[in-house]
Protein backbone atom coordinates (compact mmCIF):
# COMPACT_ATOMS: atom_id res chain seq x y z
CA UNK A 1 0.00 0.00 0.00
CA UNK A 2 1.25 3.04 -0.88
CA UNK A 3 2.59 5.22 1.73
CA UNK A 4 1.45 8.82 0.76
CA UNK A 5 -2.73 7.24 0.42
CA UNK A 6 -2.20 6.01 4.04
CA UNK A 7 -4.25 9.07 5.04
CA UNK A 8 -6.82 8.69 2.28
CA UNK A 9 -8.08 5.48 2.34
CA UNK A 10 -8.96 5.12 5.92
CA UNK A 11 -12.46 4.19 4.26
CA UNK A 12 -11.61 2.28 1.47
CA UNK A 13 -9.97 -1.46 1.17
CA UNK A 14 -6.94 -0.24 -1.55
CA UNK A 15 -5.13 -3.32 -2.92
CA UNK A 16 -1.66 -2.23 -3.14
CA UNK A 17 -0.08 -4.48 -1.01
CA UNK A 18 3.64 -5.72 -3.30
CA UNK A 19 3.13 -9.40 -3.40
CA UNK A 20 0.20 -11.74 -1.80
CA UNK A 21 3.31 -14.21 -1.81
CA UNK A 22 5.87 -12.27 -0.07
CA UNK A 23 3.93 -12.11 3.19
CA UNK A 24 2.75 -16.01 3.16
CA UNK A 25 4.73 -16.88 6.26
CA UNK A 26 1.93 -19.36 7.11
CA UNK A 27 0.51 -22.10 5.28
CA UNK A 28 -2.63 -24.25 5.38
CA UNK A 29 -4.71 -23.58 8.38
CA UNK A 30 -7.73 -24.28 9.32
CA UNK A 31 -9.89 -21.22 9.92
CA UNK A 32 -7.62 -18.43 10.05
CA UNK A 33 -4.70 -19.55 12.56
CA UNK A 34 -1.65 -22.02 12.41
CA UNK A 35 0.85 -22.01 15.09
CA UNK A 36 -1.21 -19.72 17.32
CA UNK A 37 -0.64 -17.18 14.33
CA UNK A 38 -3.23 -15.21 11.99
CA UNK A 39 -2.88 -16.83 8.85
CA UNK A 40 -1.98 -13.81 6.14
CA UNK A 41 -1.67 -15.47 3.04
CA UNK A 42 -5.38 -14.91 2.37
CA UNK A 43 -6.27 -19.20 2.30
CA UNK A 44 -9.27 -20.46 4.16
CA UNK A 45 -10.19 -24.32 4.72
CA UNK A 46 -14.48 -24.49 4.97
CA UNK A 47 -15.03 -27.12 7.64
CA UNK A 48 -17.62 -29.83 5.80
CA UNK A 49 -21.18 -29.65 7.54
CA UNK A 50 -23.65 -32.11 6.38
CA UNK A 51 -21.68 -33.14 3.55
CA UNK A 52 -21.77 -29.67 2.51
CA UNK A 53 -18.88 -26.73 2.46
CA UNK A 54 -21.35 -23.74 2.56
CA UNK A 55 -23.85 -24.27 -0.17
CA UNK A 56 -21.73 -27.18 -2.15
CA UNK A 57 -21.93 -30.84 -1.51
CA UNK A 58 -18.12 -32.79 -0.87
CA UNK A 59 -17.05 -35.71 -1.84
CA UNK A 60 -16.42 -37.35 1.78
CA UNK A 61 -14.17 -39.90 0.65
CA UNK A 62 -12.42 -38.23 -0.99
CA UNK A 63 -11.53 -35.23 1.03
CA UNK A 64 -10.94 -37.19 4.18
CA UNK A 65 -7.64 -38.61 2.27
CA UNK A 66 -4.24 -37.65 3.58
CA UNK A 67 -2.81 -34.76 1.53
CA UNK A 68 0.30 -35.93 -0.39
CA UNK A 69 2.72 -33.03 -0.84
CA UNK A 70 5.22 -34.38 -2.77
CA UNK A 71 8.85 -35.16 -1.95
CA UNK A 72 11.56 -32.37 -1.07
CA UNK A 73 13.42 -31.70 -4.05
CA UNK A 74 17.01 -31.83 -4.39
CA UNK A 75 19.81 -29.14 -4.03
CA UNK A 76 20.52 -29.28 -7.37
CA UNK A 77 16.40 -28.39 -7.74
CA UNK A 78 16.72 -25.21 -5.32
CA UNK A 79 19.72 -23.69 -7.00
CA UNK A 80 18.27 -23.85 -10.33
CA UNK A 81 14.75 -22.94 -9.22
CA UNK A 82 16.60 -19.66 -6.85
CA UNK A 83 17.28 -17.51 -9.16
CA UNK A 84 15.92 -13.93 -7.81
CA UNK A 85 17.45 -11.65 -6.81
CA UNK A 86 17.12 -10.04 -3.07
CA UNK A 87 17.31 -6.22 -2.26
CA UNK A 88 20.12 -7.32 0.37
CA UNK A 89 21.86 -8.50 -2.69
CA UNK A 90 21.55 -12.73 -2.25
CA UNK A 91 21.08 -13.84 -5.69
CA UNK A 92 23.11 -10.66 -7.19
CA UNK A 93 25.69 -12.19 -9.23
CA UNK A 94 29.32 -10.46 -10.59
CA UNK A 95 29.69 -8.66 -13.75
CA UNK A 96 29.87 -5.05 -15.65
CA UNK A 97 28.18 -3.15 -18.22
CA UNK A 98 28.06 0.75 -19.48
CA UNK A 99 25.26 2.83 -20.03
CA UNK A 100 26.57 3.23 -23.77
CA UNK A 101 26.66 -0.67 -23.93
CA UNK A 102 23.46 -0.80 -22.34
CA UNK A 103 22.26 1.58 -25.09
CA UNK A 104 23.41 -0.16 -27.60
CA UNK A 105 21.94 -3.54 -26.43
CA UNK A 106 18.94 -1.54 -25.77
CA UNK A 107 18.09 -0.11 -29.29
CA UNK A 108 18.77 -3.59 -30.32
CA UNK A 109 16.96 -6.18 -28.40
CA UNK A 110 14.30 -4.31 -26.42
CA UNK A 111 13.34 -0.87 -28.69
CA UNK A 112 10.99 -2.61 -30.65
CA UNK A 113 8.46 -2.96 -27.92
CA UNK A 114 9.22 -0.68 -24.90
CA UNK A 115 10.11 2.31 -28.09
CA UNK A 116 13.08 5.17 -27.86
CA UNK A 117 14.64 5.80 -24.69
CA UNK A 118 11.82 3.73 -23.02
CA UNK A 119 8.79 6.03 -23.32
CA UNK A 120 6.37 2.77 -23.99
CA UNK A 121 3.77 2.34 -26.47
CA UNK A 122 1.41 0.10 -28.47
CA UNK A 123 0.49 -1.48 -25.03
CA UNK A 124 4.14 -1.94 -24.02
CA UNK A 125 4.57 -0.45 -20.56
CA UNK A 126 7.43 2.70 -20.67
CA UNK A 127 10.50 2.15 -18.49
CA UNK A 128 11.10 6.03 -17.82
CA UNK A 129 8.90 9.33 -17.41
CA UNK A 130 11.59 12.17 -16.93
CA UNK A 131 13.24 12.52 -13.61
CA UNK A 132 12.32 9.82 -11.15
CA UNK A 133 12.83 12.05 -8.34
CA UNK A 134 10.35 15.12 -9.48
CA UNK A 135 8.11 12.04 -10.94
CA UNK A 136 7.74 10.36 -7.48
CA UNK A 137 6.07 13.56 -5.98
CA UNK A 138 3.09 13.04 -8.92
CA UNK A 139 2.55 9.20 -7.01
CA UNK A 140 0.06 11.33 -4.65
CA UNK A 141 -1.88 13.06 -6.84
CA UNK A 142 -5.90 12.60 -7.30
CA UNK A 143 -7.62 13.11 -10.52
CA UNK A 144 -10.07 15.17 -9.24
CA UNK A 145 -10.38 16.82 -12.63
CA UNK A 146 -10.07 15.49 -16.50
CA UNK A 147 -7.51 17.60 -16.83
CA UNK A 148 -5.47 16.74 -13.70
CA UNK A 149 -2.59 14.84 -13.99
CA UNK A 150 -2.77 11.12 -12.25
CA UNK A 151 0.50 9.84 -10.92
CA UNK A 152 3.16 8.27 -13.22
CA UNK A 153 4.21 4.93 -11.47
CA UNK A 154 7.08 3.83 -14.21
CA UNK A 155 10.15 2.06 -12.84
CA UNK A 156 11.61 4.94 -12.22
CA UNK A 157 9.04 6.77 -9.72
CA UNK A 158 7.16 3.53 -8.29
CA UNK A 159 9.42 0.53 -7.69
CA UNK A 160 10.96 0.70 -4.02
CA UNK A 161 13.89 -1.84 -4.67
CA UNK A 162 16.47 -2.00 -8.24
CA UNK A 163 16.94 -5.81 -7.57
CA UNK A 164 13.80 -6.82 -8.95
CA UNK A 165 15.01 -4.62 -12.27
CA UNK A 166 17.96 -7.40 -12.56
CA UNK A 167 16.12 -10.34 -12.20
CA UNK A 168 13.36 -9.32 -14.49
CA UNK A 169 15.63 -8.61 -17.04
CA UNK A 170 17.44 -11.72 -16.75
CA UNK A 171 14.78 -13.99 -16.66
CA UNK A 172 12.18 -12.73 -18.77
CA UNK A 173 14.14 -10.43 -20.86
CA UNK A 174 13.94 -10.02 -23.95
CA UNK A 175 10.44 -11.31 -24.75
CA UNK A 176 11.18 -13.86 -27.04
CA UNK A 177 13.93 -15.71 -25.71
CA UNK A 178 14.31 -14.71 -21.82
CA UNK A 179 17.33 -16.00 -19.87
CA UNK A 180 19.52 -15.12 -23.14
CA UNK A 181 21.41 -12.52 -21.89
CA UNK A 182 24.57 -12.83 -20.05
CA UNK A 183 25.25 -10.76 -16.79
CA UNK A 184 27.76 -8.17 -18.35
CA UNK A 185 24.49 -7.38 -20.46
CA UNK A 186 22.15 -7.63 -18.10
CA UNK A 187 24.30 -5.03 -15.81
CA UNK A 188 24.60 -2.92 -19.20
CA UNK A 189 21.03 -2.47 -19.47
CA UNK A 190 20.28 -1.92 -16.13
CA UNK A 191 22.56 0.87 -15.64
CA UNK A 192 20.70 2.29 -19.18
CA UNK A 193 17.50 2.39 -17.67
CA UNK A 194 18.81 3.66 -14.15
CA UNK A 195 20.16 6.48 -16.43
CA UNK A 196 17.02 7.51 -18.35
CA UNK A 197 15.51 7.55 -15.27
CA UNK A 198 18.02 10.41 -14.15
CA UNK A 199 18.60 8.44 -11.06
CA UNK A 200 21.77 8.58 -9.41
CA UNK A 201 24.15 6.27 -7.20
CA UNK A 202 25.84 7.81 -4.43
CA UNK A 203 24.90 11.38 -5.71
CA UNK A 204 26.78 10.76 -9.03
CA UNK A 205 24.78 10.56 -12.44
CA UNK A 206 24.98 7.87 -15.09
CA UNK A 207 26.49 9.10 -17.69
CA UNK A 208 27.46 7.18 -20.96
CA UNK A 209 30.72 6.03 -19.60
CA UNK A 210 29.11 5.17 -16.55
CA UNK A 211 29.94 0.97 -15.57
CA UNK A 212 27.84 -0.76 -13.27
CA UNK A 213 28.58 -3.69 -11.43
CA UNK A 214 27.28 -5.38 -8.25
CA UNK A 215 29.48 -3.54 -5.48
CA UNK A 216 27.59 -0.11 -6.85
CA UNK A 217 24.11 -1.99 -8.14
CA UNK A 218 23.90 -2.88 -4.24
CA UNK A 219 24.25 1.03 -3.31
CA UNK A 220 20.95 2.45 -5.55
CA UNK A 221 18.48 3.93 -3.21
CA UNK A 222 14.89 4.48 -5.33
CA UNK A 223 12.90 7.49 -5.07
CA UNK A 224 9.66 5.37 -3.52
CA UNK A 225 12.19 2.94 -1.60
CA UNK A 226 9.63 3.68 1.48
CA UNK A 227 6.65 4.81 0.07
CA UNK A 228 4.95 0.98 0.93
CA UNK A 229 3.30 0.02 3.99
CA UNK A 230 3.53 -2.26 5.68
CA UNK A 231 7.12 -3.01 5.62
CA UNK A 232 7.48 -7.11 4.10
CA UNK A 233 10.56 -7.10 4.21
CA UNK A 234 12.91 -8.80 6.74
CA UNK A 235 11.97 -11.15 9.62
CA UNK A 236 9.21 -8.74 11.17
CA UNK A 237 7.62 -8.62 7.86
CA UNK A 238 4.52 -11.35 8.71
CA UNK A 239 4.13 -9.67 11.74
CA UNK A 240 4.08 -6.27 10.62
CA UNK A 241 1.49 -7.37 7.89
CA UNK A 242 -0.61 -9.08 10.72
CA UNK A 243 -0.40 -5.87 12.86
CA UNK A 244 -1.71 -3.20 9.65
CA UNK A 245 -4.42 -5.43 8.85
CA UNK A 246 -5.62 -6.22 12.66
CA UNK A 247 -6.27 -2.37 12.47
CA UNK A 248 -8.99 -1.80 10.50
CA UNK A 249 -8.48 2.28 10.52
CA UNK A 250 -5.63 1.17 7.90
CA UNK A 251 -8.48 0.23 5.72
CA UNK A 252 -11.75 0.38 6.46
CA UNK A 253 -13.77 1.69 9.12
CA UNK A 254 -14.15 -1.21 11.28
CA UNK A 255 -17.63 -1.70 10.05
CA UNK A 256 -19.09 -4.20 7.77
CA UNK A 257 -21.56 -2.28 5.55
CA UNK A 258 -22.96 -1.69 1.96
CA UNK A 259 -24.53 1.52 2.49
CA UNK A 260 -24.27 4.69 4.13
CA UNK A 261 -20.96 3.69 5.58
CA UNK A 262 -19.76 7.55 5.84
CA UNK A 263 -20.15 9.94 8.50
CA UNK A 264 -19.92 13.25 6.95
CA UNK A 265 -17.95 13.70 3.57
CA UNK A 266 -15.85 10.83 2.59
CA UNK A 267 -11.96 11.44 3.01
CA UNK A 268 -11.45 10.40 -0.48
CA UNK A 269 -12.54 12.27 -3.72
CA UNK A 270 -15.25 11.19 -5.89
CA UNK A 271 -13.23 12.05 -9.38
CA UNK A 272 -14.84 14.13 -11.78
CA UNK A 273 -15.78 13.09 -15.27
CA UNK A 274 -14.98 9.34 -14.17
CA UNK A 275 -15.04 6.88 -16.64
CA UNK A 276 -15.21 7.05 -20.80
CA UNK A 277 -18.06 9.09 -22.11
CA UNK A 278 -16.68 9.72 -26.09
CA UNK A 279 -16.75 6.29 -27.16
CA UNK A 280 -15.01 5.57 -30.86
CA UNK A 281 -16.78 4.65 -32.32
CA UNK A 282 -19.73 5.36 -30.20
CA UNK A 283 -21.83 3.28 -28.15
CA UNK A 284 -24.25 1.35 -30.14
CA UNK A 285 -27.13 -1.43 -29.29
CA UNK A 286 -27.62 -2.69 -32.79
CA UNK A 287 -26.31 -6.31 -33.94
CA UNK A 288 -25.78 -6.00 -37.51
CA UNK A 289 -22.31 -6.48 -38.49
CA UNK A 290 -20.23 -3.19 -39.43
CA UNK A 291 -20.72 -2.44 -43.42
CA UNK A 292 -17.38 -3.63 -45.40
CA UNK A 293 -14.81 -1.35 -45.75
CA UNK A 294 -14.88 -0.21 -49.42
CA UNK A 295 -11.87 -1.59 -51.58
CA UNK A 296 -9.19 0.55 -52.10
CA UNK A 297 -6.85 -1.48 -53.84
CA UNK A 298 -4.73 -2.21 -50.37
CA UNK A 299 -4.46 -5.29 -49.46
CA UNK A 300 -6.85 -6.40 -46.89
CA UNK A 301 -4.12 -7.82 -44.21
CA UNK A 302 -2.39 -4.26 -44.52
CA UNK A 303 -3.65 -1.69 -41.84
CA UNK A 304 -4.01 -4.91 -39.61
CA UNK A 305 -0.01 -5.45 -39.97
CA UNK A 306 0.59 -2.57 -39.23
CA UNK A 307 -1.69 -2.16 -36.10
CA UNK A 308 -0.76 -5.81 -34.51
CA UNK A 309 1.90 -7.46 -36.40
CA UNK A 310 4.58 -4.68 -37.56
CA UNK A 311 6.09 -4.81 -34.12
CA UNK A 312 7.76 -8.07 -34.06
CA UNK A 313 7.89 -8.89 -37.86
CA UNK A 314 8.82 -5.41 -39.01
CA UNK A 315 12.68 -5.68 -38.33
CA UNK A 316 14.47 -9.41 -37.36
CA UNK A 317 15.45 -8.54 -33.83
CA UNK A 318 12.04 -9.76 -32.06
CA UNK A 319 13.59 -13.64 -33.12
CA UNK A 320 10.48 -13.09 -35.83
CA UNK A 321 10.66 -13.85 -39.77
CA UNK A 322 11.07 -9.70 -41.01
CA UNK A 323 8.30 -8.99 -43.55
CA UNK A 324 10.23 -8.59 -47.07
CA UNK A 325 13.20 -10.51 -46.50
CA UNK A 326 12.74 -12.99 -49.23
CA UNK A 327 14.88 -15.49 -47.73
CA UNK A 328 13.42 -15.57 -44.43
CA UNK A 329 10.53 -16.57 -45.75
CA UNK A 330 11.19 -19.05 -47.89
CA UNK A 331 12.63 -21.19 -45.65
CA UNK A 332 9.17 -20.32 -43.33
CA UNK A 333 6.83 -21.49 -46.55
CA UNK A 334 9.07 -25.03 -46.78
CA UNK A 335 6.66 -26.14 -43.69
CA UNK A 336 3.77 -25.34 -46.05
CA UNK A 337 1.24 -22.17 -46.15
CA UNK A 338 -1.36 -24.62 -43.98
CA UNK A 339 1.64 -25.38 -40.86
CA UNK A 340 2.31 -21.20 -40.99
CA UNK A 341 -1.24 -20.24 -40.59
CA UNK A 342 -1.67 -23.16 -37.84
CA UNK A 343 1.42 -21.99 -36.02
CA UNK A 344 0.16 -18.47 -35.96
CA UNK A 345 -3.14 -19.13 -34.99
CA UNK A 346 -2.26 -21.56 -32.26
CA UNK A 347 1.58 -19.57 -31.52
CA UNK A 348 4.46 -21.14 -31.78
CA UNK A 349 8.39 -20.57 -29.63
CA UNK A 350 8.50 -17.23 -29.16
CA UNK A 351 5.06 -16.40 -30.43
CA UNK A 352 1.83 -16.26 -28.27
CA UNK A 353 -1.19 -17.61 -30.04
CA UNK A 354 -1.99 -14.96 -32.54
CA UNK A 355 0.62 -12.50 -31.56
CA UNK A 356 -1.10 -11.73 -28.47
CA UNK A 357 -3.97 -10.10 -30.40
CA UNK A 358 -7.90 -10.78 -30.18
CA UNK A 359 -8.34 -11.21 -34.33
CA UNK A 360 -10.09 -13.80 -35.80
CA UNK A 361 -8.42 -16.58 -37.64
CA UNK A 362 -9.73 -15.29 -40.86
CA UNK A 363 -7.77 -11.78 -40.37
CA UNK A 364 -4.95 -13.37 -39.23
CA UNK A 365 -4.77 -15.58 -42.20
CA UNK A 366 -5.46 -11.89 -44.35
CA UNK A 367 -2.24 -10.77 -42.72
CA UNK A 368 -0.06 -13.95 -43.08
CA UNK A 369 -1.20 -13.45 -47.17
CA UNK A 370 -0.06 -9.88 -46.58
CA UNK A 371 3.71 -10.49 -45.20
CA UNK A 372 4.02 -13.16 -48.18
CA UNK A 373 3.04 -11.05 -50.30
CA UNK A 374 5.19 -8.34 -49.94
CA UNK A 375 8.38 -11.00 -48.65
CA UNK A 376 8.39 -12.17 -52.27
């Protein structure tokens, strides 16, 4: 939960907490308690009443069986599974990178989606907004206005700890083939986005000559580094969880109601002009289909491309056959039209089913046509 709402939501339930499963401390009660200890990781067990949990019948048999959990799995198991990396630095491995390496790397494995100098777009989230210092003071604004601005929660201005920047990169970085990049690199990019983030380490700014490496990784303070309650991290972490949410002034009001649960004006801000009101097109009841766009001597997989497809197949680095390289292609066709429209529709390696996109397999089979078209 966000620090700087404490104040404001002392009627509301706000969901911010960082991770459900960083504060599981305790497992598999019964009711709410396990070793004489509120359970917090939000799991209930329904005692069976008359063959019923609540309103649903059990199986008796079957749910009176001894739970098997499995065996414990093997060092070799945990060290491959472990692979985060910790805010205290466990996990952090060695290694160096540049922010003009980082660049580099950058423009060339991870432009394509997350765009110039990180600014986001075509529903890729953007890595930077500006400053991250001036941008963390916009985490407490209210839109109380259309024209007010809400806060920007980027990397940058919202993450309290760097570490999880290295891991994510590492593991699920770049898109198409995560866990490709070695350390050196992964360093390399993270001091590139710590830079376009104007962020500094030890009061000194990233420039292009700038190498980072795990001695000075460990020494990044974020903006928001305390701007979550309660504090999860460290041994006290369960227990400070238990103690916010045992106080239901964090949250609520200490009352369970559905109406006319205020006394007096509510601390929070009903926001003005909530909600989307111009509609493109607009809102409509009727259930014909749209008319056909008239031909215009495009092709009919074109604007499509463009809108869904362009960003992985425009340019090789996305791991994706690039539309017009004849040779590329080619070799894709050998499988047969039939396999490439299958493996599209159903995804294939890299490639979620349909690029991630809602079309039908009709248009998607418009736009394959398209790329071979213009890949001859």
């Amino acid at each position: 939960m966000f620090k700087s709402y404490h104040k404001l939501v002392s009627t509301i339930l706000v969901a911010t907490v960082a991770s459900t499963a960083l504060l599981s401390a305790d497992t598999g009660a019964s009711g709410t308690y396990m070793n004489g200890k509120k359970v917090i990781d939000g799991g209930v067990t329904y005692p069976i009443r008359q063959g019923k949990t609540a309103l649903y019948f059990v199986n008796e048999t079957i749910s009176t069986q001894p739970i098997v959990h499995g065996r414990t799995p093997t060092a070799n198991e945990v060290k491959h599974w472990d692979i985060d990396v910790m805010p205290d630095g466990t996990g952090l491995p060695e290694g160096s990178g540049t922010v003009e390496e980082g660049d580099e790397l950058y423009e060339e494995k991870c432009a394509s989606c997350h765009f110039d100098f990180g600014t986001g777009g075509a529903g890729y989230p953007a890595l930077q907004k500006g400053n991250a210092y001036e941008g963390r003071d916009s985490l407490t604004n209210q839109r109380n206005s259309p024209d007010d601005d809400g806060p920007i929660r980027v990397f940058g201005t919202y993450w309290p700890q760097a570490s999880t920047l290295w891991w994510y990169i590492k593991t699920g970085m770049p898109h198409p083939s995560p866990m490709s990049l070695t350390n050196d690199e992964v360093y390399a990019l993270s001091a590139y986005i710590l830079s376009i983030n104007e962020l500094e380490i030890e009061g000194e700014e990233l420039d292009d000559e700038y190498e980072l490496n795990r001695e000075k990784f460990l020494k990044v303070v974020m903006p928001n580094r305390d701007g979550f309650v309660p504090v999860i991290d460290g041994p006290k972490g369960p227990d400070n969880v238990r103690e916010f949410f045992a106080d239901t002034t964090n949250y609520g009001n200490g009352t369970r109601c559905m109406h006319n649960c205020f006394e007096g004006k509510p601390l929070l801000a009903r926001i003005k002009g909530a909600g989307i009101s111009d509609y493109q097109p607009p809102i409509s009841i009727k259930r014909e289909l749209p008319p056909k766009a008239k031909t215009t001597g495009e092709h009919a997989g074109k604007k499509t491309y463009e809108a869904s497809c362009a960003i992985c197949h425009a340019t090789d680095s996305m791991g994706a056959p690039e539309v017009g390289n004849k040779k590329a292609w080619e070799a894709v066709l050998k499988k047969g039209l039939n396999s490439v429209e299958q493996n599209a529709i159903n995804g294939m390696g890299g490639m979620p089913p349909k690029g991630g996109t809602s079309l039908d397999d009709e248009a998607l089979k418009e736009v394959i046509d398209y790329m071979i078209s213009v890949s001859q």
